[in-house]
N, C-alpha and C. Protein backbone atom coordinates (compact mmCIF):
# COMPACT_ATOMS: atom_id res chain seq x y z
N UNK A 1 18.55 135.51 138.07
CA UNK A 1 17.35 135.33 137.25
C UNK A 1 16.14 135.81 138.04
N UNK A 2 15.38 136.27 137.15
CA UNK A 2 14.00 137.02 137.90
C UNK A 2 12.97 136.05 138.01
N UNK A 3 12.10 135.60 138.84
CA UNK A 3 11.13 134.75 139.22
C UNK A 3 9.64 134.85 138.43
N UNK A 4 10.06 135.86 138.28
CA UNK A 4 8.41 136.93 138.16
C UNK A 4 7.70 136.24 136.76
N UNK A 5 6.81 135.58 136.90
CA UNK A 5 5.80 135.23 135.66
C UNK A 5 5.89 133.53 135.88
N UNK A 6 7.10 133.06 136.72
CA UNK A 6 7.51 131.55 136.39
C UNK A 6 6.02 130.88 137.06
N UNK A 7 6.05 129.95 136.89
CA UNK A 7 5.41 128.99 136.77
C UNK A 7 5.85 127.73 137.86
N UNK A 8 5.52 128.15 139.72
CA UNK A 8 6.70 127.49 140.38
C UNK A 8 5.47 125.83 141.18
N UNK A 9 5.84 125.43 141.20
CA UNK A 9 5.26 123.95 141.98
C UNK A 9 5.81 123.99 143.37
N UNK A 10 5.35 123.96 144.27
CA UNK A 10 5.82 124.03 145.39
C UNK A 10 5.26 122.39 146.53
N UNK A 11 6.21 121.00 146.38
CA UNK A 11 5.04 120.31 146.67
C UNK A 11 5.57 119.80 148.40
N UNK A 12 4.29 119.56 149.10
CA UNK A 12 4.72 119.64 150.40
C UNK A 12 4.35 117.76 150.67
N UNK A 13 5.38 116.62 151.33
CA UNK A 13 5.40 115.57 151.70
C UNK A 13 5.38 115.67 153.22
N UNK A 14 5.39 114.43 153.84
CA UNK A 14 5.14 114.45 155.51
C UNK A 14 5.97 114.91 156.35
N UNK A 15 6.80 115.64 156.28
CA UNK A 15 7.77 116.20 157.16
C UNK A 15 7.02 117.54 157.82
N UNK A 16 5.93 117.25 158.16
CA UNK A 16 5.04 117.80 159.18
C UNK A 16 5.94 119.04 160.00
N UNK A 17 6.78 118.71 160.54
CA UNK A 17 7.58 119.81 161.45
C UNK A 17 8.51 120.71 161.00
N UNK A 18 8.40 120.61 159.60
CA UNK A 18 8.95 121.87 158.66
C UNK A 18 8.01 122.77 158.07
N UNK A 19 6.85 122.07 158.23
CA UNK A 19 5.88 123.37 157.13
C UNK A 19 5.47 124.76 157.31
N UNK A 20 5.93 124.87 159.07
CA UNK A 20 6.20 126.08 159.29
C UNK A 20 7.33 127.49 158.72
N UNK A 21 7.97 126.63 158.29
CA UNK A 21 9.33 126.94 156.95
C UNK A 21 9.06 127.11 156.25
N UNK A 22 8.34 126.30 155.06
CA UNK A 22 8.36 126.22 154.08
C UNK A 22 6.90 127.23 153.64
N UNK A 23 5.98 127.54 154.55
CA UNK A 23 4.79 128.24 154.33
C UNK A 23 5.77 130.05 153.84
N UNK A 24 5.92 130.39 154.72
CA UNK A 24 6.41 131.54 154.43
C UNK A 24 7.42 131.89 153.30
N UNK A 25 8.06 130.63 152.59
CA UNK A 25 8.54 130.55 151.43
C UNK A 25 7.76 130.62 150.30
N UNK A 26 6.60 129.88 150.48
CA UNK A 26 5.58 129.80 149.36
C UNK A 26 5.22 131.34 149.38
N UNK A 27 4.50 131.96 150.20
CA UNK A 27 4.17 133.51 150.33
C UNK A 27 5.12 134.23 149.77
N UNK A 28 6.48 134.20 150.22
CA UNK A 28 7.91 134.78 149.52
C UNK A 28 7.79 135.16 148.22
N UNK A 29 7.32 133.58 147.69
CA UNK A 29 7.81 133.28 146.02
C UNK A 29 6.63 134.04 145.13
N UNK A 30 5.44 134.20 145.60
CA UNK A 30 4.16 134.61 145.64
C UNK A 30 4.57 136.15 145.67
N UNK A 31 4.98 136.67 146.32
CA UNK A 31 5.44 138.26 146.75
C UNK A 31 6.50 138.75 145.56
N UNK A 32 7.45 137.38 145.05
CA UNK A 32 7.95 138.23 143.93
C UNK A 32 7.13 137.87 142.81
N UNK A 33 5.98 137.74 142.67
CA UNK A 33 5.19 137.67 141.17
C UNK A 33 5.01 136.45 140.19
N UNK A 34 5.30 135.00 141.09
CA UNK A 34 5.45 134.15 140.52
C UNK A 34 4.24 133.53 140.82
N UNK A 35 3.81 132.26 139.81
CA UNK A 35 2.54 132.08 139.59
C UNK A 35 2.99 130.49 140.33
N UNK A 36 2.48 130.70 141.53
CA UNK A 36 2.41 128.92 142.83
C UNK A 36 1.73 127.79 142.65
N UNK A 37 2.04 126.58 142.46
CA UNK A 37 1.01 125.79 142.22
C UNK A 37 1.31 124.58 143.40
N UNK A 38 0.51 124.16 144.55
CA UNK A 38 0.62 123.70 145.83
C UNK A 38 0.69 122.60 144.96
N UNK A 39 1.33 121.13 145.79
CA UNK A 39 0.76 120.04 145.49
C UNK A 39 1.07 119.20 146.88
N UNK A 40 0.19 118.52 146.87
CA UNK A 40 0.46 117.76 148.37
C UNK A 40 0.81 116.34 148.33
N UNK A 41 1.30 115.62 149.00
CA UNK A 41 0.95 114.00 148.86
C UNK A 41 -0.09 113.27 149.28
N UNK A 42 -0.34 112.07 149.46
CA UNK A 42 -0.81 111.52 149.89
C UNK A 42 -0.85 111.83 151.66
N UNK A 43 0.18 111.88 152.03
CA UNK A 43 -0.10 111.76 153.75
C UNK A 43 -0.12 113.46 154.34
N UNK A 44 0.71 114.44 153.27
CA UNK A 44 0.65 116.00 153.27
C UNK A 44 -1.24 116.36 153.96
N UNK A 45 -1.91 115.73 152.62
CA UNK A 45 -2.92 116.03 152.18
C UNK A 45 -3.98 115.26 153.02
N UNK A 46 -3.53 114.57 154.16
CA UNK A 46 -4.85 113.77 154.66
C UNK A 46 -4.23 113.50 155.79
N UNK A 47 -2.79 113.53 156.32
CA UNK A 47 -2.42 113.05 157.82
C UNK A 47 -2.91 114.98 158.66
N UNK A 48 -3.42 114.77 159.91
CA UNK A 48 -3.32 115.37 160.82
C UNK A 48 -1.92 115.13 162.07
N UNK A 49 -1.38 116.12 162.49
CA UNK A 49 -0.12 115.57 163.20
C UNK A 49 -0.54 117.13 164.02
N UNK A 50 0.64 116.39 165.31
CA UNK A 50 0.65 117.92 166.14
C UNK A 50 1.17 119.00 165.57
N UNK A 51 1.48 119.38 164.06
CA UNK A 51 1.82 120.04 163.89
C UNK A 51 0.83 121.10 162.89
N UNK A 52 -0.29 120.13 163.11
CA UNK A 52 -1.80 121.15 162.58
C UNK A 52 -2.41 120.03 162.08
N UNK A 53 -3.73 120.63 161.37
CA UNK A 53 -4.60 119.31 160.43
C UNK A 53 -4.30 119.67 159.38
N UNK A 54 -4.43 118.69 158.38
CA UNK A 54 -4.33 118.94 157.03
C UNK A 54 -5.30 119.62 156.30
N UNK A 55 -6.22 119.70 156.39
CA UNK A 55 -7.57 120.88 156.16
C UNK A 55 -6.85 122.18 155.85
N UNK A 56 -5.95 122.61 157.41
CA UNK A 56 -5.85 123.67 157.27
C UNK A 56 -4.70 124.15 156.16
N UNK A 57 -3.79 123.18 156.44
CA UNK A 57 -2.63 123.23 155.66
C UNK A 57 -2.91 123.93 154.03
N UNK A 58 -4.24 122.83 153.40
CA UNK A 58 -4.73 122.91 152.13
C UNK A 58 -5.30 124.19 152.03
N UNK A 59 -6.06 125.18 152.82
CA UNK A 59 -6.77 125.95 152.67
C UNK A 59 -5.91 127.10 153.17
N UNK A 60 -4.56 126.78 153.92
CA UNK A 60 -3.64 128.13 153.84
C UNK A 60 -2.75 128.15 152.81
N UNK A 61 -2.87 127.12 152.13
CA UNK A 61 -2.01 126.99 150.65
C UNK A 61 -2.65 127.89 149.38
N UNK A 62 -3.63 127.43 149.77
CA UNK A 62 -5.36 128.31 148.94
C UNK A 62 -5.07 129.41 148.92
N UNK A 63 -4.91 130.07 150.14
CA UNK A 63 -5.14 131.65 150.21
C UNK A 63 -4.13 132.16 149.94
N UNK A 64 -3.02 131.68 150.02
CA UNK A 64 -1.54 132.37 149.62
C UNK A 64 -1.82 132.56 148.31
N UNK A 65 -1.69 130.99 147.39
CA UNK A 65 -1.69 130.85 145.95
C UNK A 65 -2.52 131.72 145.02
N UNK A 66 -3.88 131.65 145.72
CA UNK A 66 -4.82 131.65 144.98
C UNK A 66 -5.82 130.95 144.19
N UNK A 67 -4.74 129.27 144.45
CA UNK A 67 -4.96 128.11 143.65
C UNK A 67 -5.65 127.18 144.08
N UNK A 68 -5.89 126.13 143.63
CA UNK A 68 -6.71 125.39 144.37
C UNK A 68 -5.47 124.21 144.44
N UNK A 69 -5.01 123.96 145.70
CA UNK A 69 -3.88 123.05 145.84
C UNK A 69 -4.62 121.50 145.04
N UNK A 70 -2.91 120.93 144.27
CA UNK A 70 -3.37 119.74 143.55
C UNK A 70 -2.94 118.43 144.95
N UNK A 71 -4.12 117.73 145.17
CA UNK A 71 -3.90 116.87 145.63
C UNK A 71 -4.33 115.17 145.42
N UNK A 72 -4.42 114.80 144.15
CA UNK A 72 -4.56 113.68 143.60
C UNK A 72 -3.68 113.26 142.81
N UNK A 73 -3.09 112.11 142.47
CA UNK A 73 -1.95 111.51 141.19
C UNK A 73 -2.95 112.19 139.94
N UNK A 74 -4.30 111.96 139.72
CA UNK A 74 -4.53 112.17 138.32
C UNK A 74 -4.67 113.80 138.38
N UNK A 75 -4.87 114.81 139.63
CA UNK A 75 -4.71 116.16 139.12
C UNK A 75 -3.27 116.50 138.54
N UNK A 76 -2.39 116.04 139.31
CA UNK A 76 -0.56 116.16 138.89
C UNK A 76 -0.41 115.53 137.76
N UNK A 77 -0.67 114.14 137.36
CA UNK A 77 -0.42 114.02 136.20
C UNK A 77 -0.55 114.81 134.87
N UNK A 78 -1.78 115.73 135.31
CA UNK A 78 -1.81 117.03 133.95
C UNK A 78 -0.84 117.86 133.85
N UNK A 79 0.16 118.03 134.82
CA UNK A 79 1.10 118.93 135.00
C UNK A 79 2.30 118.66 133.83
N UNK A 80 2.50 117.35 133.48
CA UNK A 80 3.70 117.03 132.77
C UNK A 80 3.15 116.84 131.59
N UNK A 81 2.14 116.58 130.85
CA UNK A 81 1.72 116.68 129.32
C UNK A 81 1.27 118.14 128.91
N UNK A 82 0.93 118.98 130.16
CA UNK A 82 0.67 120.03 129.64
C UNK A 82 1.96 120.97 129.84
N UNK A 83 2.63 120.97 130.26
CA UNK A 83 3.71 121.42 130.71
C UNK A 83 3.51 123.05 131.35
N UNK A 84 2.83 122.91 132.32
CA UNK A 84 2.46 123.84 133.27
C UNK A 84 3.38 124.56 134.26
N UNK A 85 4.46 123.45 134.29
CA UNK A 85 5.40 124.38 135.97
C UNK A 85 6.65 124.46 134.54
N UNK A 86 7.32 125.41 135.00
CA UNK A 86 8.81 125.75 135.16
C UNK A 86 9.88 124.95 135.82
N UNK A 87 9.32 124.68 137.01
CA UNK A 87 10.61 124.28 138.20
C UNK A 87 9.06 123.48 139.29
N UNK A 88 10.13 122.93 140.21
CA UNK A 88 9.01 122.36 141.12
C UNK A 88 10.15 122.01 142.19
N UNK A 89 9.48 122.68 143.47
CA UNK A 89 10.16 122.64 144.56
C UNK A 89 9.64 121.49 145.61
N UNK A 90 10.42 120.40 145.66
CA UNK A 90 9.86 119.47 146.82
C UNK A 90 10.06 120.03 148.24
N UNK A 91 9.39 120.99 148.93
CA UNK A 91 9.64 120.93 149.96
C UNK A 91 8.45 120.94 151.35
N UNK A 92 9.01 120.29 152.88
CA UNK A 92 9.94 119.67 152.56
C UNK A 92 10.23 118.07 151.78
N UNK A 93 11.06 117.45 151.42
CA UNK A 93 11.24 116.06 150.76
C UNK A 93 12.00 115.35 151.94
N UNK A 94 10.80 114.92 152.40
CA UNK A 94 10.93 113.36 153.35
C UNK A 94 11.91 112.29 152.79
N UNK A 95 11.88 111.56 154.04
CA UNK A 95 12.94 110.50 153.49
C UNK A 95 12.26 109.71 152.49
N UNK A 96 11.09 109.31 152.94
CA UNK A 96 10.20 108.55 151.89
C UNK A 96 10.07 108.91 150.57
N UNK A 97 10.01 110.06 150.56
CA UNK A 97 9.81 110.58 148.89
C UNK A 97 11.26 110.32 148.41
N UNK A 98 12.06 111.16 149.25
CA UNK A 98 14.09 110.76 148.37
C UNK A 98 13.90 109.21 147.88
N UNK A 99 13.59 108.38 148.82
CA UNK A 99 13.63 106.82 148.91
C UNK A 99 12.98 106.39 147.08
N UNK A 100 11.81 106.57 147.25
CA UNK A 100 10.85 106.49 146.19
C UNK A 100 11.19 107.05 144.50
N UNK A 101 11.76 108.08 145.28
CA UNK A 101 12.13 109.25 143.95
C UNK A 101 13.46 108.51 143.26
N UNK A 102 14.63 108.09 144.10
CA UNK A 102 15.03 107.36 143.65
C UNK A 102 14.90 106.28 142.80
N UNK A 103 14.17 105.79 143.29
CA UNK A 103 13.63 104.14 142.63
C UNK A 103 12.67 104.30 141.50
N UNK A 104 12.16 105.16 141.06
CA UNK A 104 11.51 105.71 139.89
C UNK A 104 9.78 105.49 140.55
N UNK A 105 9.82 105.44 141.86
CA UNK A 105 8.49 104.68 141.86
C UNK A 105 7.34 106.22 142.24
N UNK A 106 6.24 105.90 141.67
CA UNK A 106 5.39 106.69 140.91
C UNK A 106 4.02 107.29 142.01
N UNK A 107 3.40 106.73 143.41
CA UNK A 107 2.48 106.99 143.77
C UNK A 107 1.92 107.44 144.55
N UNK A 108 2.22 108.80 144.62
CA UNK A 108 1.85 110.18 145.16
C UNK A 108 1.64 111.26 144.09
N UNK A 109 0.49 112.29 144.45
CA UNK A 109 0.91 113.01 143.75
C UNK A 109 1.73 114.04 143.47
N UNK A 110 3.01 114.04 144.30
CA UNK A 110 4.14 114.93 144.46
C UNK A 110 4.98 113.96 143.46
N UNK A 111 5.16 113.12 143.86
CA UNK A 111 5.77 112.01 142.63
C UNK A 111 5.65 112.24 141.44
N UNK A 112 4.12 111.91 141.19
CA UNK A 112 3.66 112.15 139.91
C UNK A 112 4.59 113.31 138.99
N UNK A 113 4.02 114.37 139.60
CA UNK A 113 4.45 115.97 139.56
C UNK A 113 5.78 115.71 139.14
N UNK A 114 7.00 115.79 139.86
CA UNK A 114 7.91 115.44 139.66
C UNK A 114 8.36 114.68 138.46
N UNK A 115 7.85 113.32 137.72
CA UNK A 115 8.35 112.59 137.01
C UNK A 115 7.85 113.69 135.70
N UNK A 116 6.44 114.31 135.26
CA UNK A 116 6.51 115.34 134.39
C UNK A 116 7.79 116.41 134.38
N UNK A 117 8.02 116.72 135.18
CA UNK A 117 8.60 117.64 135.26
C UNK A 117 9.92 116.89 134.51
N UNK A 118 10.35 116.33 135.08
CA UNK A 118 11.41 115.46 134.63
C UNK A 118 11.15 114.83 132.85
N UNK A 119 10.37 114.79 133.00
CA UNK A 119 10.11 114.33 131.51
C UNK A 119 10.67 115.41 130.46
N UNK A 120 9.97 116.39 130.87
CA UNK A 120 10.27 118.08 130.20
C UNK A 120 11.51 118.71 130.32
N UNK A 121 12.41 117.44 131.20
CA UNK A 121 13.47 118.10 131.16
C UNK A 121 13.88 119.32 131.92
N UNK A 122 12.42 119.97 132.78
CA UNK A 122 13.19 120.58 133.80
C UNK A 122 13.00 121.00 135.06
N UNK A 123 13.89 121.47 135.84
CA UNK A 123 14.46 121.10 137.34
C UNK A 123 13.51 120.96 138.07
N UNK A 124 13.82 119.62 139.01
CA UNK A 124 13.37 119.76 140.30
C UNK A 124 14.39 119.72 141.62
N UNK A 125 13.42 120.34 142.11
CA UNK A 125 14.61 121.13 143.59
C UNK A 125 13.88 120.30 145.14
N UNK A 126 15.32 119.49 145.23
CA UNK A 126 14.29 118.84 146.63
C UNK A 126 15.09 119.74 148.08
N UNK A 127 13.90 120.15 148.89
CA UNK A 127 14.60 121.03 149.88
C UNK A 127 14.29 119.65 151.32
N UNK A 128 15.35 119.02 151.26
CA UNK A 128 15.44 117.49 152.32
C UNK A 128 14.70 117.71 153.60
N UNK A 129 14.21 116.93 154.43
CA UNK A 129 13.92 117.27 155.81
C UNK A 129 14.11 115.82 156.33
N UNK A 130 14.75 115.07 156.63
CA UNK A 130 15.09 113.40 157.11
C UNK A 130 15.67 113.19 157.84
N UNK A 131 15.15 112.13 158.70
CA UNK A 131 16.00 112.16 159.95
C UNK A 131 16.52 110.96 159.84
N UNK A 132 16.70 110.33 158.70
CA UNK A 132 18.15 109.48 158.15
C UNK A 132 18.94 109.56 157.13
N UNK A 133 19.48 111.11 156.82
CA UNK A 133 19.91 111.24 155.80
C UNK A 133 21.33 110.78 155.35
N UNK A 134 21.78 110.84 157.03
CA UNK A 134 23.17 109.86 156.93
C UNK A 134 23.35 108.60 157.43
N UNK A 135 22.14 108.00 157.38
CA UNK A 135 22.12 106.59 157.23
C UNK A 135 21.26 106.04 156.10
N UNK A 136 20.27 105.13 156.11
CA UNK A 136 19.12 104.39 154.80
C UNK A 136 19.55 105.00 153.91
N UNK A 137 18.71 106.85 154.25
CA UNK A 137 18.78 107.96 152.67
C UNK A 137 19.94 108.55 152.01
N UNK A 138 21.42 108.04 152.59
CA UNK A 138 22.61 108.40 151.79
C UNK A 138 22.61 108.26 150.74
N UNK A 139 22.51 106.93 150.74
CA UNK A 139 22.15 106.35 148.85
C UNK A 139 21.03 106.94 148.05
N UNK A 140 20.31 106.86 148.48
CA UNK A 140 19.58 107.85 147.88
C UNK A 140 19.53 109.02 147.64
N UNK A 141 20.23 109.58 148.61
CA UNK A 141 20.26 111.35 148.24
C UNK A 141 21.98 111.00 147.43
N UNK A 142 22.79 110.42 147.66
CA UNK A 142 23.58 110.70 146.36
C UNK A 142 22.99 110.02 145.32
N UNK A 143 22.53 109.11 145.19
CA UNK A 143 21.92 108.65 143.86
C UNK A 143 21.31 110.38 143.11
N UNK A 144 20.45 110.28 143.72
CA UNK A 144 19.72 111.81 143.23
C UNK A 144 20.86 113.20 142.71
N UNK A 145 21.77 112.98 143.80
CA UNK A 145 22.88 114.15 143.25
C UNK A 145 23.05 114.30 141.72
N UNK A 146 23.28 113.23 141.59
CA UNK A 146 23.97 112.92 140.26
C UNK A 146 22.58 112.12 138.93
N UNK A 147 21.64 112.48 139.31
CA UNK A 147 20.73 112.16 138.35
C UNK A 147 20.33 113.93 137.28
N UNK A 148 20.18 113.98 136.35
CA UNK A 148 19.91 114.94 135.59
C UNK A 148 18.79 115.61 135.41
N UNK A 149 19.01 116.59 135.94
CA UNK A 149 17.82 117.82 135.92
C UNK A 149 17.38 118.23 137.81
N UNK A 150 17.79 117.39 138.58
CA UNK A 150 17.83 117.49 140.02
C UNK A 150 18.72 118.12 140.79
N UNK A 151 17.83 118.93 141.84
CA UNK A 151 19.22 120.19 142.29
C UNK A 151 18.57 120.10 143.68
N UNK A 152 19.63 120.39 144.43
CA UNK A 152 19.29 120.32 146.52
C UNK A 152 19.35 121.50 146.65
N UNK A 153 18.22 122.37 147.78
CA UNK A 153 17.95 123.63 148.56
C UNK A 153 19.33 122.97 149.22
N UNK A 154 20.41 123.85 149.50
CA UNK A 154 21.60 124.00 150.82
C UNK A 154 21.03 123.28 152.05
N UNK A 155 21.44 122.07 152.43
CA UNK A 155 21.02 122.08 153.73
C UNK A 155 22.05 121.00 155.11
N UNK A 156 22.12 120.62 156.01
CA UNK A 156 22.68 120.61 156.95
C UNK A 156 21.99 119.70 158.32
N UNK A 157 23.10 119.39 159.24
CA UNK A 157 22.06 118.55 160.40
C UNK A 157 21.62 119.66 160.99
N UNK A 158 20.47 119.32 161.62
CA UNK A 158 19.87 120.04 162.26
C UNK A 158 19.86 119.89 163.59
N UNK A 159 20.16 118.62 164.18
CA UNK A 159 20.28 118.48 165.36
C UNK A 159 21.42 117.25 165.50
N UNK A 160 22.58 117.32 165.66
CA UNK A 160 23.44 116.65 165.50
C UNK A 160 23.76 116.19 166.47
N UNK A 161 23.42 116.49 167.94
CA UNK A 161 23.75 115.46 168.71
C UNK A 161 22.48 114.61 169.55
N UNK A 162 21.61 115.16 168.89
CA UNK A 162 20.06 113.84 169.74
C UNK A 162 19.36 113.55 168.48
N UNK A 163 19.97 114.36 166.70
CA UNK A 163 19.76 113.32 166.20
C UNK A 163 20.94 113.36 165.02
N UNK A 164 21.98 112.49 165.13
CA UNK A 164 22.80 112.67 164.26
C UNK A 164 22.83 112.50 162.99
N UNK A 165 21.62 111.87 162.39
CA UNK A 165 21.76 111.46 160.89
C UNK A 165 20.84 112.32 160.64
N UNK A 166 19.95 113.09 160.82
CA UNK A 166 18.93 113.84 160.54
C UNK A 166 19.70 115.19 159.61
N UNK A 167 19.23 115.27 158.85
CA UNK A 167 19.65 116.52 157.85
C UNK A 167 18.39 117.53 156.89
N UNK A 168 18.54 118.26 157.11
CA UNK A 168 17.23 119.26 156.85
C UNK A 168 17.79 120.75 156.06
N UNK A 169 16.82 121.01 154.99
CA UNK A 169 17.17 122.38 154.16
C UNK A 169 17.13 123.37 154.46
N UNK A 170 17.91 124.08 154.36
CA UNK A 170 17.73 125.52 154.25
C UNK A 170 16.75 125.90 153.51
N UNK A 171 15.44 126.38 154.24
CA UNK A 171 14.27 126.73 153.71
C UNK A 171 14.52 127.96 152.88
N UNK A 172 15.17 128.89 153.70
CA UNK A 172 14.86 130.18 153.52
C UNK A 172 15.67 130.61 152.39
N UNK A 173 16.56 129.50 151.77
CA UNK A 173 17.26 129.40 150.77
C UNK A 173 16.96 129.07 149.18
N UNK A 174 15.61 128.61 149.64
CA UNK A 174 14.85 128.05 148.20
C UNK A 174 14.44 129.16 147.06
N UNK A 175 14.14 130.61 147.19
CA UNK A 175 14.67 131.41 146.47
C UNK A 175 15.46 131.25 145.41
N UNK A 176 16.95 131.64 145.99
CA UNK A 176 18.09 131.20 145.10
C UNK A 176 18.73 130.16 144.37
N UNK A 177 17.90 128.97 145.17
CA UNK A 177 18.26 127.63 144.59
C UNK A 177 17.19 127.63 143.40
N UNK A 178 16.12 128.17 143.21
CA UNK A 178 15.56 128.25 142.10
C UNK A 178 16.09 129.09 141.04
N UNK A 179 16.32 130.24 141.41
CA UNK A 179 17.37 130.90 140.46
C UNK A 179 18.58 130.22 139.50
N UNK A 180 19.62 129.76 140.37
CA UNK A 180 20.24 128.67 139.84
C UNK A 180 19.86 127.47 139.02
N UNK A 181 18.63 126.85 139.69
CA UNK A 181 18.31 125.39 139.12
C UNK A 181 17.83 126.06 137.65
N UNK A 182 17.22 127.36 137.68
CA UNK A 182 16.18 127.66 136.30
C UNK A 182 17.62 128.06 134.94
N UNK A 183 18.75 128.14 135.72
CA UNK A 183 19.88 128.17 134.98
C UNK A 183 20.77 127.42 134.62
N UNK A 184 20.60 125.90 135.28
CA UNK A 184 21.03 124.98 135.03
C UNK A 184 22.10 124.47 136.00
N UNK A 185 22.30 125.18 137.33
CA UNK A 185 22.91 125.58 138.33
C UNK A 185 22.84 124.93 139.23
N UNK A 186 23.99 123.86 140.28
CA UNK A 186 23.30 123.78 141.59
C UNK A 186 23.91 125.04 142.86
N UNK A 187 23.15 125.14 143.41
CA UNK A 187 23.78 126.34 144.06
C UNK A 187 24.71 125.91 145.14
N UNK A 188 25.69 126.60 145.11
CA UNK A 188 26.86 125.73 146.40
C UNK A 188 27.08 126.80 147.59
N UNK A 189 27.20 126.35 148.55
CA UNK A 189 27.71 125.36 148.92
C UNK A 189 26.88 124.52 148.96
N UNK A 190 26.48 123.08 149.12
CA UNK A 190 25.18 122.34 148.95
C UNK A 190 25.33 122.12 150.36
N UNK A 191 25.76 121.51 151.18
CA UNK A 191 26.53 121.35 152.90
C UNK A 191 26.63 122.62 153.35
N UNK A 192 25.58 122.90 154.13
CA UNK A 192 25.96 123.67 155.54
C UNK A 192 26.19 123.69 156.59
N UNK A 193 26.45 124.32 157.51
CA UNK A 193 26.49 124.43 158.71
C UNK A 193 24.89 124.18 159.44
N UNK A 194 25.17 123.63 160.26
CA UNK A 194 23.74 123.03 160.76
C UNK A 194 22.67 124.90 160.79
N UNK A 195 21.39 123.93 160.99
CA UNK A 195 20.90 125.46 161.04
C UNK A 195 20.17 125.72 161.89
């Protein structure tokens, strides 16, 4: 499936030490002709970490998109009555958000985003980044497996022996997992090889 015209959500949660990943994906998706819409969370959108400030984060989201990244529950909430995205890519999706997302609970605006989307019936794609995915967030990330309209970026431990439960997406994979998800598809193998 061709990307070009879609309508993609791309929303970034605190997994701070992936967004170096996931930036050059957004540009990617941007490069094949698709129309980006940032959304941040709560801690995306206002934590500073060694892995930059959030200022900048928002204003290199800006210049890729073109857009003005959404970072409030009531800007996202327009997303699902108006039915604005296509697809919406959580990445990356912290343990906290899997946790939350699970439980139906509502207050971020990546959340938000998400439950429209879901309303409309269609896909959201969480690309994981957790460093308990095989412990707390099991249940939760299979809960999610098997919930309808939800599809996983491929992903794998990342550091399996200093941190063994930690499991993280294949960024560079979110491409094709949109392809698929916009077809009703999860893309397999979903388990990789660490990366």
């Amino acid at each position: 499936m061709n990307i070009k015209g879609k309508n993609i959500g791309i929303a970034l949660t605190g997994s701070y030490c992936t967004f170096d990943k996931v930036f050059p994906q957004i540009e990617r998706l941007v490069r094949e002709n698709s129309n980006v819409y940032t959304i941040f969370s709560d801690q995306a959108g206002n934590t500073d970490s060694r892995f930059g400030k959030a200022e900048d984060f928002i204003n290199q989201a800006r210049d890729i998109t073109g857009k003005e990244p959404i970072i409030t529950i009531t800007e996202a909430e327009k997303l699902g009555p108006n039915n604005i995205l296509d697809t919406i890519v959580v990445a990356p999706c912290s343990g906290n958000t899997l946790a939350k997302m699970a439980n139906a609970i509502t207050d971020s605006p990546v959340l938000m985003a998400t439950k429209g989307l879901l309303r409309n019936n269609k896909p959201v794609i969480l690309a994981i980044s957790t460093n308990d995915a095989l412990s707390n967030n099991m249940k939760n990330i299979g809960h999610l497996m098997n919930s309808k309209n939800i599809y996983f970026v491929p992903f794998g431990q990342d550091n399996f022996k200093g941190k063994p439960n930690s499991m993280v997406a294949h960024f560079d994979l979110i491409l094709p997992t949109i392809e698929n998800a916009l077809e009703g598809r999860q893309m397999q193998p979903m388990v990789l090889a660490p990366s």
